[in-house]
C-alpha atoms as a PDB file:
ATOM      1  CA  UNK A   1     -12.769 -20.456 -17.003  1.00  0.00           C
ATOM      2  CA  UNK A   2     -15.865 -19.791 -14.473  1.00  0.00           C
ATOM      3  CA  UNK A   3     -15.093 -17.254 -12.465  1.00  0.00           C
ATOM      4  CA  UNK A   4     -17.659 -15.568 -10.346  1.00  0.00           C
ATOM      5  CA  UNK A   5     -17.111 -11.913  -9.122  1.00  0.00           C
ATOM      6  CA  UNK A   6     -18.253 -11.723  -5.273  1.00  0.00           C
ATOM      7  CA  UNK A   7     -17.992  -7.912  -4.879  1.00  0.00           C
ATOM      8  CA  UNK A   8     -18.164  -6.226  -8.434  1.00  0.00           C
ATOM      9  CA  UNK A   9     -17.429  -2.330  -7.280  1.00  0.00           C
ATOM     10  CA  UNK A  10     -14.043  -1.027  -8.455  1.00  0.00           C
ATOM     11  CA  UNK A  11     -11.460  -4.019  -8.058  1.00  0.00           C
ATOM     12  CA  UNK A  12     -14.347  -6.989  -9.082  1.00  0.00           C
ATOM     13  CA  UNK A  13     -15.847  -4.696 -11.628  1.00  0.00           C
ATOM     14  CA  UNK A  14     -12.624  -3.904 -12.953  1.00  0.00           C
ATOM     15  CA  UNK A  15     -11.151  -7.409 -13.283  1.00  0.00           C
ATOM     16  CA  UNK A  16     -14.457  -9.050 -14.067  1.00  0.00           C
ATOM     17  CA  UNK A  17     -14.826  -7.296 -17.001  1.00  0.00           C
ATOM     18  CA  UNK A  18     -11.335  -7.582 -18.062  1.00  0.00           C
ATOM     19  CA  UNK A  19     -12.084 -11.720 -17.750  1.00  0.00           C
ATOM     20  CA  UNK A  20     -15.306 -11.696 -19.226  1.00  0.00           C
ATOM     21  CA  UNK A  21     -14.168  -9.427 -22.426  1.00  0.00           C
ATOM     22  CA  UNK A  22     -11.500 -12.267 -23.440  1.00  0.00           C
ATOM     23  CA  UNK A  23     -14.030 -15.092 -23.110  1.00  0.00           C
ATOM     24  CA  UNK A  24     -14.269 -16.322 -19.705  1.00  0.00           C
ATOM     25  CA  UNK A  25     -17.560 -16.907 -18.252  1.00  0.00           C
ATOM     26  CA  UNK A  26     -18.083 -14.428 -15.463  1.00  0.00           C
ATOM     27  CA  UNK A  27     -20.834 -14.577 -13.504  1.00  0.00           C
ATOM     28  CA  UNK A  28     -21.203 -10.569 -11.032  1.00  0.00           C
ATOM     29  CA  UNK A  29     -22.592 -10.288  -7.734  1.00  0.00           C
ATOM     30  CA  UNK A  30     -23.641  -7.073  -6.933  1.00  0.00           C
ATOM     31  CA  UNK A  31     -26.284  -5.440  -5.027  1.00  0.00           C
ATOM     32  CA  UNK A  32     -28.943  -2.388  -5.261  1.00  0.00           C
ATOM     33  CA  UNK A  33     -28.120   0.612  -7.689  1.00  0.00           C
ATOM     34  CA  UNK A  34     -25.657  -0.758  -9.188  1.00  0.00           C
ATOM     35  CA  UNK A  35     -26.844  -4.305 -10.022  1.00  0.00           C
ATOM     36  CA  UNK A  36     -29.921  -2.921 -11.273  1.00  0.00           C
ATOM     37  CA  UNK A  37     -27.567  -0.556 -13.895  1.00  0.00           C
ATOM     38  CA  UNK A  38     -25.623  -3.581 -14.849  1.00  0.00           C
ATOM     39  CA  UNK A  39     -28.987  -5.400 -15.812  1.00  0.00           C
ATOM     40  CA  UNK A  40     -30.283  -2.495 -17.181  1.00  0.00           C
ATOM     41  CA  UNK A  41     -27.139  -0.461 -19.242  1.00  0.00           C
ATOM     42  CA  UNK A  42     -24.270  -3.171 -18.925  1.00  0.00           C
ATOM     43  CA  UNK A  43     -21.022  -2.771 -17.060  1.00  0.00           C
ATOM     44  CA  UNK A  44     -19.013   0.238 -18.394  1.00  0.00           C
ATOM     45  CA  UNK A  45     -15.028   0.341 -17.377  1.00  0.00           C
ATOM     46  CA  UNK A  46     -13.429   3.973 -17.804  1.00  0.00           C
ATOM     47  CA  UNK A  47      -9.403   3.576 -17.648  1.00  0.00           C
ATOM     48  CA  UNK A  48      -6.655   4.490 -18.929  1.00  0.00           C
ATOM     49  CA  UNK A  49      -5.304   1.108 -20.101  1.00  0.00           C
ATOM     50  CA  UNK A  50      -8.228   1.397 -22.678  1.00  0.00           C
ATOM     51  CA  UNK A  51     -12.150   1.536 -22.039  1.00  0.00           C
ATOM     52  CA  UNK A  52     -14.369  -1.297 -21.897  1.00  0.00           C
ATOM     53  CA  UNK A  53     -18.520  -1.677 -21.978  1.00  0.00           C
ATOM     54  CA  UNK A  54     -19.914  -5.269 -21.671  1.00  0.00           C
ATOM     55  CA  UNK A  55     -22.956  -4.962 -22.782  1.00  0.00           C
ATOM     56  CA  UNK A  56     -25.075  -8.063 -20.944  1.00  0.00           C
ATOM     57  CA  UNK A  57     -23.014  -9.178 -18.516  1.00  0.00           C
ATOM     58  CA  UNK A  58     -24.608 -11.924 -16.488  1.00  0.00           C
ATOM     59  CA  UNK A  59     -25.273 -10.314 -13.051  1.00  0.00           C
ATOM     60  CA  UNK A  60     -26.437 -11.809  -9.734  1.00  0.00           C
ATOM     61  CA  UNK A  61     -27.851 -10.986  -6.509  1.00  0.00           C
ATOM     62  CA  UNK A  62     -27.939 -14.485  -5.177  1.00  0.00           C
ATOM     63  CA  UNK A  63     -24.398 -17.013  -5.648  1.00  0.00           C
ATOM     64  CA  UNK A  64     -27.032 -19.510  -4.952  1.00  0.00           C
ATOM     65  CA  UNK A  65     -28.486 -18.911  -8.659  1.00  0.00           C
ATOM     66  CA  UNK A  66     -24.657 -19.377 -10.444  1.00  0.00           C
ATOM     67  CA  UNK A  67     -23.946 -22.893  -8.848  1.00  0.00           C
ATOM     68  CA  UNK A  68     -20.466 -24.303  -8.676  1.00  0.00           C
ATOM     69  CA  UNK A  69     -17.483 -21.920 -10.263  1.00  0.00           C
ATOM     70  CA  UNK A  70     -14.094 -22.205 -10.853  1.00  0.00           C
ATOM     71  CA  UNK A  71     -12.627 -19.387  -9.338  1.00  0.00           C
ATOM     72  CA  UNK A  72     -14.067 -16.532  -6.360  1.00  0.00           C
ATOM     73  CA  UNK A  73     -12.755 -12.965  -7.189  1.00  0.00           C
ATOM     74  CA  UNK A  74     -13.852 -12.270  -3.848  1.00  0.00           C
ATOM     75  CA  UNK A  75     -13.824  -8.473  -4.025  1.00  0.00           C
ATOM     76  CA  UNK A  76     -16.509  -7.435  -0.789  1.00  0.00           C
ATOM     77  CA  UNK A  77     -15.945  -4.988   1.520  1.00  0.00           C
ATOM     78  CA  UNK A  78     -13.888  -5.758   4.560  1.00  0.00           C
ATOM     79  CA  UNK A  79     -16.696  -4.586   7.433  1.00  0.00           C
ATOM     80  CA  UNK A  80     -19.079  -7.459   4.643  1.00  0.00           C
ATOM     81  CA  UNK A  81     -16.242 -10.541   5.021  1.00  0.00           C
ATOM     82  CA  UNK A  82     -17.630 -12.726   7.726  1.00  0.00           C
ATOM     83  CA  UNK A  83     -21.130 -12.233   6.609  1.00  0.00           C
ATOM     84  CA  UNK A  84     -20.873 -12.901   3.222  1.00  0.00           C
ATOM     85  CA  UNK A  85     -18.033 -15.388   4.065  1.00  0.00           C
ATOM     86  CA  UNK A  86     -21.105 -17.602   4.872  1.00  0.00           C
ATOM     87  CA  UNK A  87     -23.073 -17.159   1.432  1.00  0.00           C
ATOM     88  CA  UNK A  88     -20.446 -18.701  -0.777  1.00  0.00           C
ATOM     89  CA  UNK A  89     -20.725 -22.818  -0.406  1.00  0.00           C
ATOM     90  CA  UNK A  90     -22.827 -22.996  -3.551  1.00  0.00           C
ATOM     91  CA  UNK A  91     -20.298 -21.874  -5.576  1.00  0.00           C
ATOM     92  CA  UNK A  92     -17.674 -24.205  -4.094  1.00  0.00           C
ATOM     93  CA  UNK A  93     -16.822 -27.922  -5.958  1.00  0.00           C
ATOM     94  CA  UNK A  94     -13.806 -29.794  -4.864  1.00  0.00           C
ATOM     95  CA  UNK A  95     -11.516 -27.932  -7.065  1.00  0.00           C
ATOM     96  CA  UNK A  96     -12.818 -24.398  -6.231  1.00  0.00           C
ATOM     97  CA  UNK A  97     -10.904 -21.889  -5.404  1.00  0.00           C
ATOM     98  CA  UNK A  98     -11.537 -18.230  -3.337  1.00  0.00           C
ATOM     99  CA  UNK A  99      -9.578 -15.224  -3.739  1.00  0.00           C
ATOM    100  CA  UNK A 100      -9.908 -12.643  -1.667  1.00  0.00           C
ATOM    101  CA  UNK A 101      -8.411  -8.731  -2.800  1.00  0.00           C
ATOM    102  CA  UNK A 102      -9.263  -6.975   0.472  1.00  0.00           C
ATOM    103  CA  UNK A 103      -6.681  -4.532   1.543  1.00  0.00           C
ATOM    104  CA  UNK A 104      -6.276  -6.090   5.109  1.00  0.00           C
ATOM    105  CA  UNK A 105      -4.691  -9.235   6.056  1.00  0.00           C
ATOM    106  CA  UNK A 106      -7.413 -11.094   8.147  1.00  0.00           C
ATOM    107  CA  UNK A 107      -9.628 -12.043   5.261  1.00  0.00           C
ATOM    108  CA  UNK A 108      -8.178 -15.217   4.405  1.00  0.00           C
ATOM    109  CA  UNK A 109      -8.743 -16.551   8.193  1.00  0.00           C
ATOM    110  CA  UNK A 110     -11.682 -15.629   7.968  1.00  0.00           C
ATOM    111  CA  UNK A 111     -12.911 -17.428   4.731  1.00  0.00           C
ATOM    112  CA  UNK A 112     -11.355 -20.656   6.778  1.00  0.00           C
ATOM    113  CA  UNK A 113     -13.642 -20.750   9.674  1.00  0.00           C
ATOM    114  CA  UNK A 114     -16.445 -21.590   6.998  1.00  0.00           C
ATOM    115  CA  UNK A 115     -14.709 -23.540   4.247  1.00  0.00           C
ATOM    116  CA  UNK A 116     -11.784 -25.730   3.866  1.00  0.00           C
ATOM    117  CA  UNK A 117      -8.365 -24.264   4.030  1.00  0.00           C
ATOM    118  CA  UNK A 118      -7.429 -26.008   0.109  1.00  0.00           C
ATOM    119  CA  UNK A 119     -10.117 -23.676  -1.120  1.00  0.00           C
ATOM    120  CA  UNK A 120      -8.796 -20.002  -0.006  1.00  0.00           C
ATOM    121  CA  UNK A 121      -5.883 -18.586  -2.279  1.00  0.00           C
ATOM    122  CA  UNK A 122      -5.048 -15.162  -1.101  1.00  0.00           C
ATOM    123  CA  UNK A 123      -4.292 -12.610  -3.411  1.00  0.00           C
ATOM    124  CA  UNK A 124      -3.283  -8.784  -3.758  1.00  0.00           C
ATOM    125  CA  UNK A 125      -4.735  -6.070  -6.004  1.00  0.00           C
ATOM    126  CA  UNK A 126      -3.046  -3.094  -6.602  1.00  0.00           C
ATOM    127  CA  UNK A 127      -5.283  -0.821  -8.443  1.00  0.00           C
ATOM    128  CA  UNK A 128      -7.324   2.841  -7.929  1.00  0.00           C
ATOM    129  CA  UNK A 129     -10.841   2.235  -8.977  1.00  0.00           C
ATOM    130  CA  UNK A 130     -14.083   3.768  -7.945  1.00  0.00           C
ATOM    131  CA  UNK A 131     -18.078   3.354  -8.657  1.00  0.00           C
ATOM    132  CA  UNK A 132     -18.876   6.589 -10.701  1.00  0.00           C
ATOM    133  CA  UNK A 133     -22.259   6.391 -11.239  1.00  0.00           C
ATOM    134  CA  UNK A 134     -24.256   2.754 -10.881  1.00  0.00           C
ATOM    135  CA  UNK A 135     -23.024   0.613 -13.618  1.00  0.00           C
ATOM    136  CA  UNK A 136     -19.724   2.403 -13.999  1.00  0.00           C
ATOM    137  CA  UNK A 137     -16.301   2.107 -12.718  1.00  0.00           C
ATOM    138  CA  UNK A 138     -14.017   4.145 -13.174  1.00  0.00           C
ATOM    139  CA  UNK A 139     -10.029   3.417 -13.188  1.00  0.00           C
ATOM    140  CA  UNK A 140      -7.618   6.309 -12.455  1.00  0.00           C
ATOM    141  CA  UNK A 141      -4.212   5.582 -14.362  1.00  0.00           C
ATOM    142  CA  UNK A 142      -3.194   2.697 -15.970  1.00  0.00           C
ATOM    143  CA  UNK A 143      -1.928   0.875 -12.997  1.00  0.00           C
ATOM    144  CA  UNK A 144      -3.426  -2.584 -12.902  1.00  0.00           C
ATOM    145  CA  UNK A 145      -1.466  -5.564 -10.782  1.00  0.00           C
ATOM    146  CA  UNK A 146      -2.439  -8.767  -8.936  1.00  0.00           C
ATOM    147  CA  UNK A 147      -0.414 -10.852  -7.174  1.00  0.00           C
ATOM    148  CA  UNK A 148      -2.085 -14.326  -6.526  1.00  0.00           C
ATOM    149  CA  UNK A 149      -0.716 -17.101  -4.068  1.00  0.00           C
ATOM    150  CA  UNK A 150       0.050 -20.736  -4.963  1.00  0.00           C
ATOM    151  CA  UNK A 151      -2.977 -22.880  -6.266  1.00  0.00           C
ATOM    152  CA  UNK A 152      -3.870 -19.885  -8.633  1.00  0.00           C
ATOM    153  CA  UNK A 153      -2.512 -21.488 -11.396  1.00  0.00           C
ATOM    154  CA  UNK A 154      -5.322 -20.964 -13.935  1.00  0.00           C
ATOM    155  CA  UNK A 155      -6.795 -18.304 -12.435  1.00  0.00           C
ATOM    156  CA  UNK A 156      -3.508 -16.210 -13.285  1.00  0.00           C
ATOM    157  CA  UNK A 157      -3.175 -17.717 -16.772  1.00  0.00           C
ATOM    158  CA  UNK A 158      -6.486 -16.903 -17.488  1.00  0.00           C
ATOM    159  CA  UNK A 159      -5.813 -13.343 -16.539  1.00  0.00           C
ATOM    160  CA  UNK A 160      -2.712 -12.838 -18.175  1.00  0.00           C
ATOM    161  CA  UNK A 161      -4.345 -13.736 -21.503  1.00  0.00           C
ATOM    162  CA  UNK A 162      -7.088 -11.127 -20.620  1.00  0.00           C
ATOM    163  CA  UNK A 163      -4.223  -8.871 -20.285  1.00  0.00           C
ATOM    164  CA  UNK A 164      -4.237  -8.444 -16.609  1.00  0.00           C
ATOM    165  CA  UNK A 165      -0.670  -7.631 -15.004  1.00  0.00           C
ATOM    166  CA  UNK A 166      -0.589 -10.749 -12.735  1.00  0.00           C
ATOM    167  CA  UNK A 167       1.653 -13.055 -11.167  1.00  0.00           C
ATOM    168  CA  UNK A 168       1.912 -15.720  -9.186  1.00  0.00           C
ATOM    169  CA  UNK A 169       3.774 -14.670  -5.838  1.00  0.00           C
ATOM    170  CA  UNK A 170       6.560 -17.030  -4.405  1.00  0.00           C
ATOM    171  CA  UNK A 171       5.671 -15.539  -0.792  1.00  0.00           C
ATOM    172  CA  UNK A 172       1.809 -14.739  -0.529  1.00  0.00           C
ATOM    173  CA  UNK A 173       2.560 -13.723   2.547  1.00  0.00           C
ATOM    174  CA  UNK A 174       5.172 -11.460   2.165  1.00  0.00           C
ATOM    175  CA  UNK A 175       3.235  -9.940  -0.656  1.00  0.00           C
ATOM    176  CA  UNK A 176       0.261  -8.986   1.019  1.00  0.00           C
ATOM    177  CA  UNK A 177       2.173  -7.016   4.264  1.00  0.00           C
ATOM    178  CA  UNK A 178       3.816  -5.069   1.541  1.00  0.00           C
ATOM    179  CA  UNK A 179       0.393  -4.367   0.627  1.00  0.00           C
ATOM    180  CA  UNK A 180      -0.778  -3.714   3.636  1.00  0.00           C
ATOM    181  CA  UNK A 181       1.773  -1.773   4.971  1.00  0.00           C
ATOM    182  CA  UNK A 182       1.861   0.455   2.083  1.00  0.00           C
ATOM    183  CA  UNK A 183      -2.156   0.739   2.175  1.00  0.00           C
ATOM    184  CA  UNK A 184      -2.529   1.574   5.568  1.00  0.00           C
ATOM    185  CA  UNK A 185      -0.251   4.273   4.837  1.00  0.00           C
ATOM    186  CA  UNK A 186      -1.737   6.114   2.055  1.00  0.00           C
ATOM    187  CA  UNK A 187      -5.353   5.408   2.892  1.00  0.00           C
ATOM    188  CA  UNK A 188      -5.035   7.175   6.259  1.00  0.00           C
ATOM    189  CA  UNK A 189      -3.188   9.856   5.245  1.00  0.00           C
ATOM    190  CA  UNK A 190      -5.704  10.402   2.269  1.00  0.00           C
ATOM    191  CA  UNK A 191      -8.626   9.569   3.950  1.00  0.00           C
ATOM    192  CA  UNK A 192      -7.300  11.878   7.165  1.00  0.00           C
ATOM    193  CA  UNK A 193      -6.816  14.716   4.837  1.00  0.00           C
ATOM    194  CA  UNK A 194      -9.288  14.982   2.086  1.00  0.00           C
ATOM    195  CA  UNK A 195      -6.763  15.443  -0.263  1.00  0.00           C
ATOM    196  CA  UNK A 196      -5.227  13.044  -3.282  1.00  0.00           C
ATOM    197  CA  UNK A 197      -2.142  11.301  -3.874  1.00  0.00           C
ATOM    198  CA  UNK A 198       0.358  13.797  -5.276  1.00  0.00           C
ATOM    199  CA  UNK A 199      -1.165  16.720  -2.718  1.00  0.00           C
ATOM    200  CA  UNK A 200       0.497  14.311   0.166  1.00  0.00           C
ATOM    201  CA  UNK A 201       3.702  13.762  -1.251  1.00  0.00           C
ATOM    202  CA  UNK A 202       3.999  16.912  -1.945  1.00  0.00           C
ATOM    203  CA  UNK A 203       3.466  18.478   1.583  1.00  0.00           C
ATOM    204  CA  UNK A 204       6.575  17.364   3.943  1.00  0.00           C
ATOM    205  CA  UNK A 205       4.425  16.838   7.023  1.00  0.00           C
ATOM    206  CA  UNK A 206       1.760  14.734   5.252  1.00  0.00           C
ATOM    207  CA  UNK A 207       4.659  12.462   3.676  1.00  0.00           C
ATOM    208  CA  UNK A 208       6.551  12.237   7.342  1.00  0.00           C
ATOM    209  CA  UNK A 209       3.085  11.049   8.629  1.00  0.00           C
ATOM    210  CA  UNK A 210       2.762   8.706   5.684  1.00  0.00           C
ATOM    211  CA  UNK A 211       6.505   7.075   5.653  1.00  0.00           C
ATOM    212  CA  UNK A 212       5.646   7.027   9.892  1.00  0.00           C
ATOM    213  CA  UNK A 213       2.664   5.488   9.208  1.00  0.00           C
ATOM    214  CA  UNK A 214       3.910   3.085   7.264  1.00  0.00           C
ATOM    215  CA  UNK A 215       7.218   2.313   9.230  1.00  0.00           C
ATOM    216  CA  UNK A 216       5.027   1.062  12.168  1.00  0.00           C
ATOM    217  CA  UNK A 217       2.873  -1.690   9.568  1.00  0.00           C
ATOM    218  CA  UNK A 218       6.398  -2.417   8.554  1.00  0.00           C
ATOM    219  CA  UNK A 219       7.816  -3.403  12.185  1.00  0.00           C
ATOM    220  CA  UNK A 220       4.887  -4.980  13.048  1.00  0.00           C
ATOM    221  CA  UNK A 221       4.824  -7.344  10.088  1.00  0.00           C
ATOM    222  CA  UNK A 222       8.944  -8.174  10.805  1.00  0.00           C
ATOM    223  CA  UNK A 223       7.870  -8.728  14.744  1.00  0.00           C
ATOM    224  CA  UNK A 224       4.844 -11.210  13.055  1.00  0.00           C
ATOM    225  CA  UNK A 225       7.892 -13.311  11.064  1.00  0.00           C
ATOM    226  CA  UNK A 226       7.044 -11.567   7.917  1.00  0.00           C
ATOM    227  CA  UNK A 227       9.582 -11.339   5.876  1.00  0.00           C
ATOM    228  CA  UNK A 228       9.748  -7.845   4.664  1.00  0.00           C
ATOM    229  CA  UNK A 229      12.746  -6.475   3.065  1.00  0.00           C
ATOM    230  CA  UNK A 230      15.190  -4.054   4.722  1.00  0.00           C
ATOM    231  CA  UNK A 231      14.578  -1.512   2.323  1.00  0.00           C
ATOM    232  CA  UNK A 232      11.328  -1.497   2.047  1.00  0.00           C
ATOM    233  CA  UNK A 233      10.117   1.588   3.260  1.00  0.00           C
ATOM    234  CA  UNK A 234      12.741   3.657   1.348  1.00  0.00           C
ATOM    235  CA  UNK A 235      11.626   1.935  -2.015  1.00  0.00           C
ATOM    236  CA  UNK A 236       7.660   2.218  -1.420  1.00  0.00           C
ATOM    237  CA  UNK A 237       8.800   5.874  -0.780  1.00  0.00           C
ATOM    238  CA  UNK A 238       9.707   5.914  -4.225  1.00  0.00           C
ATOM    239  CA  UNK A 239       6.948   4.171  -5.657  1.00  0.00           C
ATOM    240  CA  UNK A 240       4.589   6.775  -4.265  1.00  0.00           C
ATOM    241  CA  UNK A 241       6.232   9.560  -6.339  1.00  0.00           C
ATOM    242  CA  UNK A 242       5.027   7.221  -9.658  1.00  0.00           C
ATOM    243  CA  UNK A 243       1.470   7.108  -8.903  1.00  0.00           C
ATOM    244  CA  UNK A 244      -0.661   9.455 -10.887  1.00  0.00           C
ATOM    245  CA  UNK A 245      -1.185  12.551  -8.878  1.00  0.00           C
ATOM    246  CA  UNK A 246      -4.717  13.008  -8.857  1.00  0.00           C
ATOM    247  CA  UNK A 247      -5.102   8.966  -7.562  1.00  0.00           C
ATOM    248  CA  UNK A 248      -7.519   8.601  -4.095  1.00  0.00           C
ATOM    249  CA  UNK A 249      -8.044   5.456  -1.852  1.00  0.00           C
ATOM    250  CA  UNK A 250     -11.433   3.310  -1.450  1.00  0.00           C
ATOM    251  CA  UNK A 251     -11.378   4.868   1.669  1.00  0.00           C
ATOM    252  CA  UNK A 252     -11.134   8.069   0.772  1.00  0.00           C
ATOM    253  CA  UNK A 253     -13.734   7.705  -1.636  1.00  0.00           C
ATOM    254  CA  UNK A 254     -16.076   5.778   1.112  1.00  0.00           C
ATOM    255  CA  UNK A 255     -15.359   9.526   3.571  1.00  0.00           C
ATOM    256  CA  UNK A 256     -16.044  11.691   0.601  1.00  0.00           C
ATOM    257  CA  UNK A 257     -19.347   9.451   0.022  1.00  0.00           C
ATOM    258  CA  UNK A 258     -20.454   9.846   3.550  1.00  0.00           C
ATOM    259  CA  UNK A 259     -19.988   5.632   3.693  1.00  0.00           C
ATOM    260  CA  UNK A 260     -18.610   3.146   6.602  1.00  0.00           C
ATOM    261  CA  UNK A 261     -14.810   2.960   6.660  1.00  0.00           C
ATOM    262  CA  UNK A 262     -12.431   0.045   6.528  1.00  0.00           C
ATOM    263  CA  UNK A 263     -10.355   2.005   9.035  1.00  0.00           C
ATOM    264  CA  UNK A 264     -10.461  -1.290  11.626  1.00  0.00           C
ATOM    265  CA  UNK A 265      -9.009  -3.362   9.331  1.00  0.00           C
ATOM    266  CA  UNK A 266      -6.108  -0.975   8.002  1.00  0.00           C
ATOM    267  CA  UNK A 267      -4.952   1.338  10.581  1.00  0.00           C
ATOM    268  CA  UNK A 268      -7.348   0.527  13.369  1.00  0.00           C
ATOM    269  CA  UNK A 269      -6.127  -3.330  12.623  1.00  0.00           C
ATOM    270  CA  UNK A 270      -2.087  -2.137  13.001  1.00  0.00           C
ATOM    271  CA  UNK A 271      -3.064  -0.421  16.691  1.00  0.00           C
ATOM    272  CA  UNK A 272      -4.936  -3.426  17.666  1.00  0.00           C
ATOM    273  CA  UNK A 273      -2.415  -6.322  16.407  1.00  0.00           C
ATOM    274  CA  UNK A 274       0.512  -3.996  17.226  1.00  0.00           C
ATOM    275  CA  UNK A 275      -0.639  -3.648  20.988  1.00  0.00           C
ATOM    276  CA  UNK A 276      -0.991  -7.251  20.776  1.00  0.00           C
ATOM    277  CA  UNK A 277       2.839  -7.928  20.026  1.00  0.00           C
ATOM    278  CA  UNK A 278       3.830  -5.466  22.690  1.00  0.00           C
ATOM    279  CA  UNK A 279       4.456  -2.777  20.252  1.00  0.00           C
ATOM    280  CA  UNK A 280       2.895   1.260  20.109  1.00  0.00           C
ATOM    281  CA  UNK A 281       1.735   2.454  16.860  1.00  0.00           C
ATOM    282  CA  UNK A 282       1.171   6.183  17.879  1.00  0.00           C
ATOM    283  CA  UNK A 283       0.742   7.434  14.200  1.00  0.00           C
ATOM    284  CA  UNK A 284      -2.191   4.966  13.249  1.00  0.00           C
ATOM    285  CA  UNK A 285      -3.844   4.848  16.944  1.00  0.00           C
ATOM    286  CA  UNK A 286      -3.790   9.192  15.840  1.00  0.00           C
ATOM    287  CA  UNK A 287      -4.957   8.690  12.207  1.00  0.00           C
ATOM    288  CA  UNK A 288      -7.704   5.993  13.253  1.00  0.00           C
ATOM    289  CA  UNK A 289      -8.716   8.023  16.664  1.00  0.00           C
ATOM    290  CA  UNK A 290      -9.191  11.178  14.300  1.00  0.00           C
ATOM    291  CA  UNK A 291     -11.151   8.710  12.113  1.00  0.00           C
ATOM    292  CA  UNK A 292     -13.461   7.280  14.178  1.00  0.00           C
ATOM    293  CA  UNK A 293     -16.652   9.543  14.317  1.00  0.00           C
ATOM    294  CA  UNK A 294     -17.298   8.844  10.295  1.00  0.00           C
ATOM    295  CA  UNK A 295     -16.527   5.064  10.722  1.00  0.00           C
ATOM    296  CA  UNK A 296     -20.613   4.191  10.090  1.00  0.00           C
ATOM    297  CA  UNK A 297     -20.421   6.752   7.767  1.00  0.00           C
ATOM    298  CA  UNK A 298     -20.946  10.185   8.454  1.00  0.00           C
ATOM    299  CA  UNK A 299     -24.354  12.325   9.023  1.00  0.00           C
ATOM    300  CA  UNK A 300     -22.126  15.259   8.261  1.00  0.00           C
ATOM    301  CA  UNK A 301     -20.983  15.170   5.044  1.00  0.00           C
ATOM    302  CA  UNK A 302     -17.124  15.342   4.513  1.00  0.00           C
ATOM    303  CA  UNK A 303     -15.881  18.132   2.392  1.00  0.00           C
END
């Protein structure tokens, strides 16, 4: 399959080089440091589900040099969506099909105001990556799981025989408010307090402000028509208490880095569509309020 990788930091890099190591032809996008390191040294993956160093990977900074593809992991930022939105028509052919991973839930409508509704597939990632150094991502635990929505056909069979953990989701929908609502969650909370995973379940106040949190994404998404399960809080609750201990969010990372936050699309996003639907969301307006002066990244470093 041709895939190219729009976005090759943690969940592109990741996934990329899973695709590319069992024979598909994957073509990276990247950008500065870290496309000059893949040219350079290769793309190393560090993970627990077993480590991985493709040695020339074929690396872009222009889709316009790649032509038409298969598939779009398309892996960018969320504040880089609309802009690069507009850079991917030469990779599209009739058949072509976008993916986007981002952990909000306005991507897809976004990729539609500049190409034709048959080409966008949304899809889920649930994975903890991280750049380490230029060149190297690094993958904490051996959690790895996509979720893909109908017309991802190949794309998932091509990633289950790269031994991805993939499926194809019966309600795309559905499956990416569980995301989100789950995300928002334990990125703010994270993010909020500088502190990983298993240090926030751990503390009862940080997991009331996290199962809080996550209770308003939840009501939102059933006042939206999503249809999110009764139980759902209650079993992400338990899903939490799996995830390795030491495990930190994109976002957290992106504080930590002194980078721009994707706090208006996650909890920033739940106060704005929430006030929309005539609904308060007093635990994300907090978490995104307390946020706010690091959201172009921050001239004072985070400790």
């Amino acid at each position: 399959m041709r895939i190219a990788i729009y976005g090759s930091g943690g969940v592109g890099g990741y996934f990329g080089a899973r695709l590319a190591a069992a024979g598909n032809e994957v073509h990276f996008i990247a950008r500065g440091a870290h496309l000059r390191a893949m040219r350079e040294h290769g793309l190393k993956v560090e993970s627990g589900a077993g480590d991985l160093h493709l040695a020339k990977p074929d690396v872009h900074e222009d889709p316009a040099e790649i032509g038409s593809v298969d598939a779009v992991l398309f892996a960018v930022k969320l504040g880089d969506v609309e802009s690069v939105a507009q850079k991917l028509k030469p990779l599209l052919r009739e058949r072509t099909i976008v993916i986007p991973f981002q952990n909000g839930v306005e991507a897809p409508d976004v990729l539609k105001k500049y190409m034709a509704e048959k080409h966008v597939v949304p899809g889920v990632a649930y994975i903890a990556t991280a750049i380490r150094a230029p060149g190297v991502v690094t993958h904490t635990g051996a959690m790895q799981r996509l979720q893909v929505g109908r017309g991802g056909e190949a794309f998932v069979a091509a990633c289950k025989a790269a031994g991805i953990n993939v499926e194809l989701a019966p309600d795309i929908d559905r499956a990416r408010w569980e995301k989100f609502a789950f995300l928002v969650a334990l990125s703010g909370v994270t993010t909020l307090s500088r502190q990983p995973v298993g240090v926030c379940r751990a503390d009862a106040e940080l997991r009331a402000t996290f199962q809080a949190a996550m209770t308003e994404t939840w009501r939102l998404g059933r006042k939206r028509g999503v249809r999110l399960a009764d139980d759902f809080i209650a079993e992400r609750m338990r899903f939490v208490d799996g995830l390795h201990a030491d495990m930190r969010t994109s976002m957290q990372h992106d504080l930590e880095a002194g980078k721009p936050l994707e706090a208006p699309w996650l909890c920033g996003a739940v106060v704005r569509m929430s006030a929309a639907e005539g609904l308060e969301a007093p635990v994300n307006r907090t978490i995104y309020a307390a946020l706010k002066p690091y959201l172009n990244g921050s001239a004072q470093q985070a400790v």
